[in-house]
C-alpha atoms as a PDB file:
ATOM      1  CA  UNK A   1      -4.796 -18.373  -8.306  1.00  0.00           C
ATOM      2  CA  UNK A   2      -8.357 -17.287  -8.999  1.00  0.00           C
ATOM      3  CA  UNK A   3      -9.930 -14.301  -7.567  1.00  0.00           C
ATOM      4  CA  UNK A   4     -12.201 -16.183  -5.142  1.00  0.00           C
ATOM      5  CA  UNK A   5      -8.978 -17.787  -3.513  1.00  0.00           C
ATOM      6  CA  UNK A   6      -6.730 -14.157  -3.523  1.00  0.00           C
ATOM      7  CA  UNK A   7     -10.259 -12.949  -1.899  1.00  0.00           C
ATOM      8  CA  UNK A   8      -9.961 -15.550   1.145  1.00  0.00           C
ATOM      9  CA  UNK A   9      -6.496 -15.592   1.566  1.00  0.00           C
ATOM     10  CA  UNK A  10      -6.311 -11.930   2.261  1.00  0.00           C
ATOM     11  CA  UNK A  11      -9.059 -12.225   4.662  1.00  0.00           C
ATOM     12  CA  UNK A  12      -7.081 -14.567   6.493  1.00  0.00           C
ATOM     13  CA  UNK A  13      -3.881 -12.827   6.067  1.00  0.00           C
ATOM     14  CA  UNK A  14      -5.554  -9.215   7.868  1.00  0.00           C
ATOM     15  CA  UNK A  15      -7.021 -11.427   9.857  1.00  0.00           C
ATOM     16  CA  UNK A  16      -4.191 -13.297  11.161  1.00  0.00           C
ATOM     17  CA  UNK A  17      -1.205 -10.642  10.852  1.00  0.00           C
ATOM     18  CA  UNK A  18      -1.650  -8.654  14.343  1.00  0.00           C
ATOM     19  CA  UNK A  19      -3.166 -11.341  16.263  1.00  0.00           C
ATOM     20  CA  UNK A  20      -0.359 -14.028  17.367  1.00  0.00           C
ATOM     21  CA  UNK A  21      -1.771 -17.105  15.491  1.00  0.00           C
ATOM     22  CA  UNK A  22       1.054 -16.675  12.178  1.00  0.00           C
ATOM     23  CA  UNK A  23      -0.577 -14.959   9.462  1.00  0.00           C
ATOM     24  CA  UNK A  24       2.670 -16.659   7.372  1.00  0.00           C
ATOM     25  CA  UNK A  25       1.788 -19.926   8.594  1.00  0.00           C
ATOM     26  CA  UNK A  26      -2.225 -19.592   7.605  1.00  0.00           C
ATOM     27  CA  UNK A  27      -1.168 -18.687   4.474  1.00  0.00           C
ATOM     28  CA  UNK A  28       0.414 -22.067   3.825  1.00  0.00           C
ATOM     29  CA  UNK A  29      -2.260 -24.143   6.088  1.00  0.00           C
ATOM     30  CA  UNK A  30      -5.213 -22.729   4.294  1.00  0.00           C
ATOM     31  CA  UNK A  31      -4.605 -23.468   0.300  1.00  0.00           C
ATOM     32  CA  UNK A  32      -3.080 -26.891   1.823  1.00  0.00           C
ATOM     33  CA  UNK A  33      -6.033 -27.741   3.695  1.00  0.00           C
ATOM     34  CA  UNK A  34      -8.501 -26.638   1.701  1.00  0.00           C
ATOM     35  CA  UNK A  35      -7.163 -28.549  -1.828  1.00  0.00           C
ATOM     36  CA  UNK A  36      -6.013 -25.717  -3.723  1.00  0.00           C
ATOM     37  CA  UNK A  37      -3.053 -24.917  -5.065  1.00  0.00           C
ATOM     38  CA  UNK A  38      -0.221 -23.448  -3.111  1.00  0.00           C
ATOM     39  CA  UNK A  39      -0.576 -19.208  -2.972  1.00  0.00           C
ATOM     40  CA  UNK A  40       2.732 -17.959  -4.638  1.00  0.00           C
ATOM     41  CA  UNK A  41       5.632 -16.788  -2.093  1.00  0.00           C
ATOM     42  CA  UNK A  42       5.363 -13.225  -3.671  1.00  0.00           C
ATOM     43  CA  UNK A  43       1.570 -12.939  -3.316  1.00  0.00           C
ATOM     44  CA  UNK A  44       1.726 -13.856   0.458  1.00  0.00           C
ATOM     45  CA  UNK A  45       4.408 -11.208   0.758  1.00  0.00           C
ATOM     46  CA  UNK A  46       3.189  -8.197  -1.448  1.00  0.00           C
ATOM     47  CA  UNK A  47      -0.369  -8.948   0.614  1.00  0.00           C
ATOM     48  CA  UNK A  48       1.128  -8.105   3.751  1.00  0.00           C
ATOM     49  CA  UNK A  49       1.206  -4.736   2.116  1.00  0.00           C
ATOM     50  CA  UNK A  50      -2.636  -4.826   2.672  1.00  0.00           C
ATOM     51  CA  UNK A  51      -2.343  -5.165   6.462  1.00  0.00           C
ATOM     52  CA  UNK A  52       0.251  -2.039   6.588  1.00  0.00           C
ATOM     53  CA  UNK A  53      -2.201   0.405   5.207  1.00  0.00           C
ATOM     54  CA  UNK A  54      -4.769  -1.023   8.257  1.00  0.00           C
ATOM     55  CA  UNK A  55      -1.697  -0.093  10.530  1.00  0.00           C
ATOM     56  CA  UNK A  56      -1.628   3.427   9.229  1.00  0.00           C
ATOM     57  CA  UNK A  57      -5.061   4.243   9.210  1.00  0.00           C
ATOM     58  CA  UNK A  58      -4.805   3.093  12.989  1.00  0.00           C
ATOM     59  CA  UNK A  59      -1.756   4.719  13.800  1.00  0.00           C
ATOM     60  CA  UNK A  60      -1.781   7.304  11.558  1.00  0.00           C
ATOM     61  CA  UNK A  61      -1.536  10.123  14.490  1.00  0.00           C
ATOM     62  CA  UNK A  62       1.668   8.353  16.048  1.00  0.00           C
ATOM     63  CA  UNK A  63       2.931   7.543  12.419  1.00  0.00           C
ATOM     64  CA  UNK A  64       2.825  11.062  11.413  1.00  0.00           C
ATOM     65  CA  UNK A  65       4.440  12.432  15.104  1.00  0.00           C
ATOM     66  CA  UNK A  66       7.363  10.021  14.698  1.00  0.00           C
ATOM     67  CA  UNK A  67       7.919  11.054  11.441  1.00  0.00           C
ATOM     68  CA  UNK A  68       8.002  14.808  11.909  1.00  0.00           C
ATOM     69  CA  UNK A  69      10.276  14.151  15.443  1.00  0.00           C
ATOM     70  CA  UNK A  70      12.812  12.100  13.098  1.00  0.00           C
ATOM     71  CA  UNK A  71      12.558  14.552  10.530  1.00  0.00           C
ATOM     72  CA  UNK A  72      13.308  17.691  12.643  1.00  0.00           C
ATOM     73  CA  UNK A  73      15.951  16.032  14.826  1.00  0.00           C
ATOM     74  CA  UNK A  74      18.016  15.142  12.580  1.00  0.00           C
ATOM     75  CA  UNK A  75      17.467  19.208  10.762  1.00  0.00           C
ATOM     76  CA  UNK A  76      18.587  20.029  14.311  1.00  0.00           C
ATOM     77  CA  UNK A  77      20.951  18.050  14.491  1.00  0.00           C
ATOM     78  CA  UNK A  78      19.438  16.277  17.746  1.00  0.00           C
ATOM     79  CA  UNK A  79      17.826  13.045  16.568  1.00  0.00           C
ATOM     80  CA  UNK A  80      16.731  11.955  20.088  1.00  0.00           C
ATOM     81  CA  UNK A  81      15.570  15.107  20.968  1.00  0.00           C
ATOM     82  CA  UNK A  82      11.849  13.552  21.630  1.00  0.00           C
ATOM     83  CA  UNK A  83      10.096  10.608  22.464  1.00  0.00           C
ATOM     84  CA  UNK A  84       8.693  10.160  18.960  1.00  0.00           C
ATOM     85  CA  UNK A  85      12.071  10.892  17.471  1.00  0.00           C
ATOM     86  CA  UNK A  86      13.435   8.155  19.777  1.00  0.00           C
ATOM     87  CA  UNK A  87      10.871   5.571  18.784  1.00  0.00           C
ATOM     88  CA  UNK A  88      11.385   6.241  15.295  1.00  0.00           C
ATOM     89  CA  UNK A  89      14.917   5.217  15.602  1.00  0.00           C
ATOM     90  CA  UNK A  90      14.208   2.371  18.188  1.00  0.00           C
ATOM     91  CA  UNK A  91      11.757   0.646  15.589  1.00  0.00           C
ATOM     92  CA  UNK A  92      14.645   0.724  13.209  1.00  0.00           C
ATOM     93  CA  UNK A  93      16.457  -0.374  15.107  1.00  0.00           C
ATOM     94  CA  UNK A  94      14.184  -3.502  16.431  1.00  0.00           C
ATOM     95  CA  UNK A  95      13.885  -3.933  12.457  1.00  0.00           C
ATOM     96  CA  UNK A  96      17.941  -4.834  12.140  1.00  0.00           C
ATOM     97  CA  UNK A  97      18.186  -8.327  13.185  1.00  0.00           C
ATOM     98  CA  UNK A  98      15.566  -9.443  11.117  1.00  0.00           C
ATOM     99  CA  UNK A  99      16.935  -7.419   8.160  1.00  0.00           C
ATOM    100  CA  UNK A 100      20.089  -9.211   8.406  1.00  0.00           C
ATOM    101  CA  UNK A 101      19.119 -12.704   8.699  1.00  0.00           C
ATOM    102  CA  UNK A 102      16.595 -12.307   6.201  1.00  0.00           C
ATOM    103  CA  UNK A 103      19.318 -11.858   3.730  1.00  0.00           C
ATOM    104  CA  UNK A 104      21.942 -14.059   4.309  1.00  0.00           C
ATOM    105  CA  UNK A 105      19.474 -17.292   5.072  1.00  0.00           C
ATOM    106  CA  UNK A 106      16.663 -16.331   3.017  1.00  0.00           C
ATOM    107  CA  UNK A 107      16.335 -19.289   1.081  1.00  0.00           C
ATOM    108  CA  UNK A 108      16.364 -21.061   4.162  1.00  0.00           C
ATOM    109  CA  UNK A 109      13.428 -19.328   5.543  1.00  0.00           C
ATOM    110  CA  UNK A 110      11.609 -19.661   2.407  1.00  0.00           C
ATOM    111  CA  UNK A 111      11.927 -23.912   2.139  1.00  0.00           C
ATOM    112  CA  UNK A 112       9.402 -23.898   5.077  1.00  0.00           C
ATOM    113  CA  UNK A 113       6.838 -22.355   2.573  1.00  0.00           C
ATOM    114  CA  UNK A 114       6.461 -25.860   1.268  1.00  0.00           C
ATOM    115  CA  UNK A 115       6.215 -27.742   4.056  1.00  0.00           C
ATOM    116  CA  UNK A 116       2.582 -27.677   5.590  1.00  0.00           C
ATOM    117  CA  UNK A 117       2.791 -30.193   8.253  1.00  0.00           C
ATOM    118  CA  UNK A 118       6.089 -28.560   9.780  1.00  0.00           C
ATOM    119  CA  UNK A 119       4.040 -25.122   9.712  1.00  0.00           C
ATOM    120  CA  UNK A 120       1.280 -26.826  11.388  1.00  0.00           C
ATOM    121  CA  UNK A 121       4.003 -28.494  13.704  1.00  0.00           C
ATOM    122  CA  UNK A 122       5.593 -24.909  14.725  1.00  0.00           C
ATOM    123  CA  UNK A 123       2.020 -23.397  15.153  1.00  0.00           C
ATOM    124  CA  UNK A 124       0.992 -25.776  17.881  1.00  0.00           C
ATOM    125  CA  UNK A 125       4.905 -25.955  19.442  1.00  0.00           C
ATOM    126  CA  UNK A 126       5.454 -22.419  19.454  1.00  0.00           C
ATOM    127  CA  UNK A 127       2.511 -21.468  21.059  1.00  0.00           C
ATOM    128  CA  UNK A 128       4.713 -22.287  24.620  1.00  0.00           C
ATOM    129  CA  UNK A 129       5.781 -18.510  23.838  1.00  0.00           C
ATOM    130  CA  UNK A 130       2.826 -16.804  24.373  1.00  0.00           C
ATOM    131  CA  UNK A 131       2.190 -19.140  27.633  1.00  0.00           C
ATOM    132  CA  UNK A 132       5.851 -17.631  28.479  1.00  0.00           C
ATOM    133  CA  UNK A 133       5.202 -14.368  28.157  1.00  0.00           C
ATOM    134  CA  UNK A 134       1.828 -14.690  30.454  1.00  0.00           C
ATOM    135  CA  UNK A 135       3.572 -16.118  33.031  1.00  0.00           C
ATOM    136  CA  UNK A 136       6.874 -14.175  33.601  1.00  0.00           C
ATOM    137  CA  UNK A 137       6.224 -10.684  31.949  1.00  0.00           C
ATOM    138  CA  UNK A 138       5.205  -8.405  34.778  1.00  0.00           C
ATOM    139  CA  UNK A 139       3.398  -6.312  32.833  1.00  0.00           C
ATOM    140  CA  UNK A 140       3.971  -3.353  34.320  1.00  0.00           C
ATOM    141  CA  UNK A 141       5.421  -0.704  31.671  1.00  0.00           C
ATOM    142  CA  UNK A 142       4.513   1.530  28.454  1.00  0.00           C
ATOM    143  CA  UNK A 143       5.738   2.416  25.240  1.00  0.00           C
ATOM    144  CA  UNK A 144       7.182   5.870  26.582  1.00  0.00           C
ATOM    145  CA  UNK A 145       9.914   3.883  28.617  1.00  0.00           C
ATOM    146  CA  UNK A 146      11.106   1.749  25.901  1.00  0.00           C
ATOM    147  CA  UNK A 147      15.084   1.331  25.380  1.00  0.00           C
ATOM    148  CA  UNK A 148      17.380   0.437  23.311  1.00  0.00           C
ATOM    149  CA  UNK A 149      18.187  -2.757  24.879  1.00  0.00           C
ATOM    150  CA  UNK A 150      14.430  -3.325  24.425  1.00  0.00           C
ATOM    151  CA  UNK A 151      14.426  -2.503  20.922  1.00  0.00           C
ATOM    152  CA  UNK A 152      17.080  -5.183  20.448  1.00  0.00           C
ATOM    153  CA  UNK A 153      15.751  -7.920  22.455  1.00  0.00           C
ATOM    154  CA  UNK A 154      11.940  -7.609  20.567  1.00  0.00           C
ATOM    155  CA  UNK A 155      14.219  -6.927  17.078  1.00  0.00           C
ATOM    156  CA  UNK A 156      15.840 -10.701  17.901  1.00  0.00           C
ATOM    157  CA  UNK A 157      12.517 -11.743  18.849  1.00  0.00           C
ATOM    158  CA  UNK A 158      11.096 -11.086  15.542  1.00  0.00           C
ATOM    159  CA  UNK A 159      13.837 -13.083  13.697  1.00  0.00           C
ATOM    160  CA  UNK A 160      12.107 -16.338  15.245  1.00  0.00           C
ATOM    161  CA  UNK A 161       8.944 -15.505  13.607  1.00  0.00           C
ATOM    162  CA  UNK A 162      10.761 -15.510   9.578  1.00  0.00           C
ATOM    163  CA  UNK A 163       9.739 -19.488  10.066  1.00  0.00           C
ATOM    164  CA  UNK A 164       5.838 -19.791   8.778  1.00  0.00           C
ATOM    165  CA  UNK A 165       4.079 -20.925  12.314  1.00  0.00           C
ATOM    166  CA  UNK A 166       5.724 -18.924  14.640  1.00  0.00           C
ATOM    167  CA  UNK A 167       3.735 -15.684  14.231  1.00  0.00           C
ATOM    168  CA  UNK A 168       5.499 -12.253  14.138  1.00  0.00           C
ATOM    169  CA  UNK A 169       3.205 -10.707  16.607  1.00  0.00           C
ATOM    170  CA  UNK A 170       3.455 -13.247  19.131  1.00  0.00           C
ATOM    171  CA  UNK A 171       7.075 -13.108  19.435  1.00  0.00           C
ATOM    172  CA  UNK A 172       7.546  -9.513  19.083  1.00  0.00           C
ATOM    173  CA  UNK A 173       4.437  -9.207  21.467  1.00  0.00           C
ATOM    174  CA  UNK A 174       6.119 -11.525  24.000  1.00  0.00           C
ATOM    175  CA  UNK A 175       9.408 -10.033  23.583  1.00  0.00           C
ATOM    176  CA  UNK A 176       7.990  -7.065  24.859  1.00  0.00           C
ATOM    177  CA  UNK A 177       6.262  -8.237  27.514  1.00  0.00           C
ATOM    178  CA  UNK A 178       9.234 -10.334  28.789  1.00  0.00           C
ATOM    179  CA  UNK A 179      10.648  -6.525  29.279  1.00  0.00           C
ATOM    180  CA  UNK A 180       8.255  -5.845  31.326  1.00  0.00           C
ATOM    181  CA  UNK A 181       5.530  -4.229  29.151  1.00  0.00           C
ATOM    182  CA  UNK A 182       1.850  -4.519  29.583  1.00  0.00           C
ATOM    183  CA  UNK A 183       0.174  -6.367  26.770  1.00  0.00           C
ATOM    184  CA  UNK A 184      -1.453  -3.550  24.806  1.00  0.00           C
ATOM    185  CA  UNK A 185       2.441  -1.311  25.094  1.00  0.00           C
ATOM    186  CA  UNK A 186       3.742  -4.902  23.244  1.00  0.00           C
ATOM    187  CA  UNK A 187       1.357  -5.301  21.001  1.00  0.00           C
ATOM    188  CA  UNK A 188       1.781  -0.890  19.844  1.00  0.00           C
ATOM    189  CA  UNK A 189       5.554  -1.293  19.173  1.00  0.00           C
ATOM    190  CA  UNK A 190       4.868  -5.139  17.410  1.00  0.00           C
ATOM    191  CA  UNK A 191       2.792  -2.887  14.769  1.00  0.00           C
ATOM    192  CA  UNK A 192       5.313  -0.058  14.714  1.00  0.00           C
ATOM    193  CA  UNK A 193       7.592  -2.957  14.272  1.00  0.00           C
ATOM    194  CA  UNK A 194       5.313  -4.207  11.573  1.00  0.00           C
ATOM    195  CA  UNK A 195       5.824  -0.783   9.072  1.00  0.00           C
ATOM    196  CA  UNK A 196       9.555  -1.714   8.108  1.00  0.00           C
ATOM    197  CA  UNK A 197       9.316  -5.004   8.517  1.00  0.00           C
ATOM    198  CA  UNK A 198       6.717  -5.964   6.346  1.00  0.00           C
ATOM    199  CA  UNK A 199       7.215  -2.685   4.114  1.00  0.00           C
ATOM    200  CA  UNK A 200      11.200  -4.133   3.305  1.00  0.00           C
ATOM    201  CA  UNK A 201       9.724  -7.994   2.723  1.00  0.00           C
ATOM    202  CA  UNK A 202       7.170  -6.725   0.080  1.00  0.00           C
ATOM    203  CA  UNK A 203       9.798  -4.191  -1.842  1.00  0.00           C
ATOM    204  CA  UNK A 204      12.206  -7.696  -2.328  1.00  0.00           C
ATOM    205  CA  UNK A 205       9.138 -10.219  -2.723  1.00  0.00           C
ATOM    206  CA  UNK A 206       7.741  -6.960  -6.029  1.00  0.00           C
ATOM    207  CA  UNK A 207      11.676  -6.714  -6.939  1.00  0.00           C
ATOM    208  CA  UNK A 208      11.379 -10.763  -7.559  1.00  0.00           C
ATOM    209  CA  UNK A 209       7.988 -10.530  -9.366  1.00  0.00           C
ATOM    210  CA  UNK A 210       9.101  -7.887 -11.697  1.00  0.00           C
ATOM    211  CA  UNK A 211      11.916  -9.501 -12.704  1.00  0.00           C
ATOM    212  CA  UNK A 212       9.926 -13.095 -13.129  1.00  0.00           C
ATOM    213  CA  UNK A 213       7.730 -11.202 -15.911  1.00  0.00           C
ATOM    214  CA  UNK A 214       4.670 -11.985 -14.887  1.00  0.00           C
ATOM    215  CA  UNK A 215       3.267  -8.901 -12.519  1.00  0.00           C
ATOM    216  CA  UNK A 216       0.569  -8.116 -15.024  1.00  0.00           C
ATOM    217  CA  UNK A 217      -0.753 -11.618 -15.236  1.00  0.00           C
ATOM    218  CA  UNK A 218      -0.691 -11.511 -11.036  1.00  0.00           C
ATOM    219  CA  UNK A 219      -2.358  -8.356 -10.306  1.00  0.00           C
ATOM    220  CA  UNK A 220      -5.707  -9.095 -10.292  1.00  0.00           C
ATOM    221  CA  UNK A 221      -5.437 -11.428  -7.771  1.00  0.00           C
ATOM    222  CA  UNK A 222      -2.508  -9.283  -5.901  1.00  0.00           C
ATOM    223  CA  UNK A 223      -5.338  -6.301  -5.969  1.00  0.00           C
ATOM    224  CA  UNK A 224      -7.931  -8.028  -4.359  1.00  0.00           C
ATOM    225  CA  UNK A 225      -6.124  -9.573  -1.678  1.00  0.00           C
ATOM    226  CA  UNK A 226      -4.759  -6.383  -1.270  1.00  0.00           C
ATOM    227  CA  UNK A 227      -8.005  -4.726  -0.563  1.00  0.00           C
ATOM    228  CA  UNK A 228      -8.909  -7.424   1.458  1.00  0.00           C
ATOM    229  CA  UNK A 229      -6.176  -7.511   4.144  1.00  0.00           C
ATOM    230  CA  UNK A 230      -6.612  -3.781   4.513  1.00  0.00           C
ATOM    231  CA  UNK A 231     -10.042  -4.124   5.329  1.00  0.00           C
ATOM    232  CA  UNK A 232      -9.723  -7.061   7.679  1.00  0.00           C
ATOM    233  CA  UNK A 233      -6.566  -6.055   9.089  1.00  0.00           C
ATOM    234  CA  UNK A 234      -7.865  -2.702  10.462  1.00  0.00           C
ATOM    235  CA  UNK A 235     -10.291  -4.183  11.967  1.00  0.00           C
ATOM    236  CA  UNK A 236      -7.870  -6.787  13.507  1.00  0.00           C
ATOM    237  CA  UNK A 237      -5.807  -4.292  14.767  1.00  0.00           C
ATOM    238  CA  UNK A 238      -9.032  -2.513  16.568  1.00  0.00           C
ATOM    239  CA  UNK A 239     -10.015  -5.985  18.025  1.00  0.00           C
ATOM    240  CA  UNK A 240      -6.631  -6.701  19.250  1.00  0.00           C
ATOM    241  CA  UNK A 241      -5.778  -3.887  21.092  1.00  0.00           C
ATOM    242  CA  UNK A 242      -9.019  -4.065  22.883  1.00  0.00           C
ATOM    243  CA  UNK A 243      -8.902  -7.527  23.996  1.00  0.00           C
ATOM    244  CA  UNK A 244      -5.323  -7.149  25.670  1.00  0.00           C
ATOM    245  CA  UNK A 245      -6.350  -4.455  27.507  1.00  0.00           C
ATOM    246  CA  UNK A 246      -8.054  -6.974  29.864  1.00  0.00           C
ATOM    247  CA  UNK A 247      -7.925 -10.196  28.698  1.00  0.00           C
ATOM    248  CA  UNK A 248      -4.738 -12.899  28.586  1.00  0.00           C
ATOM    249  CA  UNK A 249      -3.437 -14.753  25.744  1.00  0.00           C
ATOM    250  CA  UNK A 250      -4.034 -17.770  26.538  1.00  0.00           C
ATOM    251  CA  UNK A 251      -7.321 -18.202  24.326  1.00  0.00           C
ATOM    252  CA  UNK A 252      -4.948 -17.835  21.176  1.00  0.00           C
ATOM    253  CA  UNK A 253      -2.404 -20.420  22.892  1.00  0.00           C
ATOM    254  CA  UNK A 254      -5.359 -22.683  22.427  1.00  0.00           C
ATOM    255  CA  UNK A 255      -6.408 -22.003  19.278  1.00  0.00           C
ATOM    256  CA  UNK A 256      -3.030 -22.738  17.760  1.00  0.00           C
ATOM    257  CA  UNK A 257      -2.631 -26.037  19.309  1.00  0.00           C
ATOM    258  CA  UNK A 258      -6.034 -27.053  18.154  1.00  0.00           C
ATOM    259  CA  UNK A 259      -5.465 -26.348  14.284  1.00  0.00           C
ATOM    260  CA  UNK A 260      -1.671 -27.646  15.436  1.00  0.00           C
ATOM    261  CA  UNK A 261      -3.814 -31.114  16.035  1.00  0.00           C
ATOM    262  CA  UNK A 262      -5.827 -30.626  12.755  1.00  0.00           C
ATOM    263  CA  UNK A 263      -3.168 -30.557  10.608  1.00  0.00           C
ATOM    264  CA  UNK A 264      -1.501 -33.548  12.366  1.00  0.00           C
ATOM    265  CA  UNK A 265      -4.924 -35.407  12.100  1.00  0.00           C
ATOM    266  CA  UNK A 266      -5.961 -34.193   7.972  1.00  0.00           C
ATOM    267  CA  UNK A 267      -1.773 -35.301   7.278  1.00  0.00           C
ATOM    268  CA  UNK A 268      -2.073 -38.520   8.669  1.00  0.00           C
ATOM    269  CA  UNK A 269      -5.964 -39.251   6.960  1.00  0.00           C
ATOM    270  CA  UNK A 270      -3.823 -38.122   3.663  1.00  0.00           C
ATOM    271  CA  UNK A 271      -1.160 -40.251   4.551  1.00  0.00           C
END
């Protein structure tokens, strides 16, 4: 992978991460669609990395609260004492189910990688979540009344989204929202969601890089699509949380059934 390509695909993958189009499943479409060769599974991963620091620059103020609340309940010995303590633990726990399945059917998971029309496929299918989500979530609470039965039901959520093309946002997004949260509350706890999730996917895709030998020969191109997922994914994550607060998602339903139909349409030119 040459620099120019690491370069684009990191756009795409800030770009794409927080908004619920699949950042996983652009990552496959756009190499495959554009002729070049396929981005290795580790690079995708490890440049997720690039969208987390965008999530802490954002959240840096409810990062840092969460993290003193866990860190001086559990000195106290009352680890729920607060509501930043409790959504500490509630965004670990959301994290569980994914953690789980990730490891016992991760090769599974990972065989979708190589198949761009099924990504394509899923994109366009899946998309029937977000319309879901519009038309039964009421849309009525915040982040501060969040459960545990909420943190489980978004955690399960997420596990959907390990297939490239279902997006990670948009079912953690319309997990919360079919609990009754207003779009922007979803969205908040899908990036809080984000910070183990994607943090616990890069530490196994470096642990599988390392021991292929070739990290040195990699980081060049791992660096700048680094840089460039931070950059764009900040900015994402700014865009997103504006347009929810009074806007539907229904214009991203539509934009994922239209590349859906491109990919169907450049496969079948291919042949």
């Amino acid at each position: 992978m040459d620099l120019f390509q690491a370069l684009i695909l990191g756009l795409v993958q800030g770009l794409t991460e927080y908004i619920p189009v699949s950042s996983s499943g652009h990552l496959v479409l756009v190499p495959w669609l554009l002729g070049w060769p396929d981005a290795p599974f580790t690079f995708e991963v490890l440049v997720q990395w690039g969208t987390l620091v965008g999530v802490f620059i954002y959240f840096w103020r409810d990062i840092w609260l969460i993290a003193q609340g866990v860190i001086r309940g559990l000195i106290k010995g009352q680890p729920l004492a607060t509501f930043e303590a409790k959504l500490g633990w509630l965004v670990v726990i959301a994290t569980i189910p994914a953690v789980v399945f990730g490891v016992l059917f991760k090769d599974f998971f990972e065989s979708f990688f190589s198949a761009p029309v099924y990504v394509g496929i899923f994109i366009g299918v899946t998309s029937i979540i977000l319309v879901i989500a519009e038309f039964f979530g009421s849309r009525e609470r915040q982040v501060e009344s969040v459960s545990w039965l909420d943190a489980i039901v978004v955690g399960l959520w997420q596990v959907a989204a390990m297939i490239p093309g279902v997006s990670r946002s948009g079912a953690t997004i319309t997990g919360g929202m079919l609990r009754g949260f207003t779009r922007p509350a979803a969205a908040r706890f899908s990036f809080l969601m984000s910070i183990p999730a994607l943090g616990g996917a890069g530490v196994v895709a470096l642990k599988d890089l390392v021991e292929a030998g070739n990290l040195t020969a990699e980081l060049p191109a791992l660096t700048v699509g680094f840089v460039a997922a931070a950059v764009s994914g900040y900015f994402c994550i700014r865009w997103l949380l504006s347009y929810l607060q009074g806007h539907s998602m229904y214009t991203f339903v539509a934009y994922r059934v239209i590349l859906s139909l491109i990919v169907i349409i450049v496969a079948l030119i291919r042949g």
